[in-house]
Protein backbone atom coordinates (compact mmCIF):
# COMPACT_ATOMS: atom_id res chain seq x y z
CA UNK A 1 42.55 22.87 26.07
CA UNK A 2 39.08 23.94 25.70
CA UNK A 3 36.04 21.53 25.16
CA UNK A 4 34.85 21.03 21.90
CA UNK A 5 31.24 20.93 21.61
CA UNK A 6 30.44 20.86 17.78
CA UNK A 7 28.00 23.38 18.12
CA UNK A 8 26.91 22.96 14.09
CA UNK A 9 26.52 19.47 13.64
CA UNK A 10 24.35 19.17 16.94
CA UNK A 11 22.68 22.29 16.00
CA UNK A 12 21.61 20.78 12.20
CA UNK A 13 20.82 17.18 13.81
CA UNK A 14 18.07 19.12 15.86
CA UNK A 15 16.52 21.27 13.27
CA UNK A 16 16.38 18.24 10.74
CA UNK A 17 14.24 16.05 13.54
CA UNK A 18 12.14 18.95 14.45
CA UNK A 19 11.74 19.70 11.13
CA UNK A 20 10.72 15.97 10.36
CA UNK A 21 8.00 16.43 13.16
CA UNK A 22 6.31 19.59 11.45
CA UNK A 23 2.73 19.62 11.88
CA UNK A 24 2.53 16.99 14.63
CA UNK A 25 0.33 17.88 17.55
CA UNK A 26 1.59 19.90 20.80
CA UNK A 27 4.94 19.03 21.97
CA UNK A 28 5.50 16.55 19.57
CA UNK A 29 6.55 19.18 17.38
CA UNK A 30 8.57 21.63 19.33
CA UNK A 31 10.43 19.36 21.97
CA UNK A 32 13.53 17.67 20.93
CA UNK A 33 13.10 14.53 23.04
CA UNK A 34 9.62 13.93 21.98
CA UNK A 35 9.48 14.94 18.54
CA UNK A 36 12.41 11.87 18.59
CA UNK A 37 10.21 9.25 19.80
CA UNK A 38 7.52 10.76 17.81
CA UNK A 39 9.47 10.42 14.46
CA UNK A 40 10.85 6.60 15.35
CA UNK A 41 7.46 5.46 15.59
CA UNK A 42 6.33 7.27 13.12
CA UNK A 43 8.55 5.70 10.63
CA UNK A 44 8.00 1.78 11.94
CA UNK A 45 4.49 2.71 11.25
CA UNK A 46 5.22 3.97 7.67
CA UNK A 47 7.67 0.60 7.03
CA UNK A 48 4.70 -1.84 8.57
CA UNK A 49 1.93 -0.24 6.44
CA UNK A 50 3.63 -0.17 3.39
CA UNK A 51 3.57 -4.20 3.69
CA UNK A 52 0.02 -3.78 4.68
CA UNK A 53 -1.17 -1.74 2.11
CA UNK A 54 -0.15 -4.25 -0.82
CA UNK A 55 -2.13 -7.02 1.47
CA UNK A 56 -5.01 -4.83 1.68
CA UNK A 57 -5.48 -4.01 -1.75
CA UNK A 58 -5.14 -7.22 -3.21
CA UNK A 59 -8.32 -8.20 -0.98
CA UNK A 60 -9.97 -5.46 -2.35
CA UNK A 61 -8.80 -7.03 -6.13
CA UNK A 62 -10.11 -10.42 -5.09
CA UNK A 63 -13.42 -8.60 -3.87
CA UNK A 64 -13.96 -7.01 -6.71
CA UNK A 65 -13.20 -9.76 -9.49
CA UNK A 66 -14.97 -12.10 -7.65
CA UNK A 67 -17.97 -10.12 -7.18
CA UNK A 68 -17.84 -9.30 -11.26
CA UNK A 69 -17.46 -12.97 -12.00
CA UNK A 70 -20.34 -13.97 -9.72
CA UNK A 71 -22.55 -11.68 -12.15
CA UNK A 72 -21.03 -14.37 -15.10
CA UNK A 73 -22.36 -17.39 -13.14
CA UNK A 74 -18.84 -18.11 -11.88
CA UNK A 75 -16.78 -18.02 -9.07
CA UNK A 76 -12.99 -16.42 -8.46
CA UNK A 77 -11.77 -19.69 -7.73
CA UNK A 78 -12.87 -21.14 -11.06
CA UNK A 79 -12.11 -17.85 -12.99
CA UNK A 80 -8.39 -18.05 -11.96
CA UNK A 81 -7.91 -21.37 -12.11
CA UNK A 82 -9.59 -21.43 -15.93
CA UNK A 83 -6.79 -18.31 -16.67
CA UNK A 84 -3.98 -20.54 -15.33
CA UNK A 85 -4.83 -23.06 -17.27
CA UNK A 86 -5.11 -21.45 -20.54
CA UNK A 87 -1.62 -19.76 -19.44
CA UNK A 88 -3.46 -16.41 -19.53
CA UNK A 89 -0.34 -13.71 -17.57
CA UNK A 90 -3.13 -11.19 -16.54
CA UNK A 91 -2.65 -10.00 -12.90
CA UNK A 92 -5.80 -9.59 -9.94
CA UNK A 93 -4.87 -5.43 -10.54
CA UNK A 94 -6.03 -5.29 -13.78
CA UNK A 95 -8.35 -7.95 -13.81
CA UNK A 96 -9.85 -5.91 -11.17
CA UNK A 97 -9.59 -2.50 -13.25
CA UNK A 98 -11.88 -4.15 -16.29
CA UNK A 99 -14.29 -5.92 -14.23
CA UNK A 100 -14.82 -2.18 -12.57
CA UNK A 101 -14.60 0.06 -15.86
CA UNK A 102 -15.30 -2.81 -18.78
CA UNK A 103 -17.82 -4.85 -17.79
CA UNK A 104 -17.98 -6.40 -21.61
CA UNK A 105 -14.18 -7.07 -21.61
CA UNK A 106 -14.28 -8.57 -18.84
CA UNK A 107 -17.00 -10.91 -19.70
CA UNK A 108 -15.22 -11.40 -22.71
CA UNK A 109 -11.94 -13.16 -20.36
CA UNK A 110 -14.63 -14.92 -18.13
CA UNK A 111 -15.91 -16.54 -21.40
CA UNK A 112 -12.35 -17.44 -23.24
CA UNK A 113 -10.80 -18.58 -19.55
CA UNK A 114 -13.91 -21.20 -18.86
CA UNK A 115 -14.21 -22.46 -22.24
């Protein structure tokens, strides 16, 4: 009986990997083996940095609406805690957004959230 080697499955397996590898440096790209290795870590780094990015840009919230509420003579601390208090549902994100593009609306929440 001959040996069955399932030429097109093994055939489509490697085209989809090197295909995944396109545009990666040297042999990265054009050896089986490596473009493998390549790909695996590629992807852990895409899974890890997708958690990463949502830390990173709520920092960069923070930053920002503390910054615009240190112009109001307050801090983010206060600011926050004076929203959660009056029950205000307004996340860092957009709270962020006005203090960047609407300076007077945001002065405007400063105001009604430390009254």
């Amino acid at each position: 009986m001959p040996r069955s080697q399932n030429k097109v499955a093994s055939h489509r397996r490697r085209k989809r990997i090197l295909a995944s590898a396109k545009g990666y440096w040297g042999a990265r790209s054009k050896v089986l083996t490596v473009a493998k290795h390549h790909i695996d870590k590629g992807l852990q780094y895409a899974y890890r940095d997708r958690k990463t990015k949502k830390r990173t840009f709520r920092q960069l919230w923070i930053t920002r609406i503390n910054a615009a509420a240190r112009l109001h003579g307050t801090t983010y601390s206060r600011l926050i805690a004076g929203l959660d208090k009056k029950q205000v549902g307004i996340n860092r994100k957009i709270l962020a957004e006005l203090a960047v593009s609407n300076p007077d609306a945001f002065a405007e929440v400063v105001k009604f959230a430390l009254a």
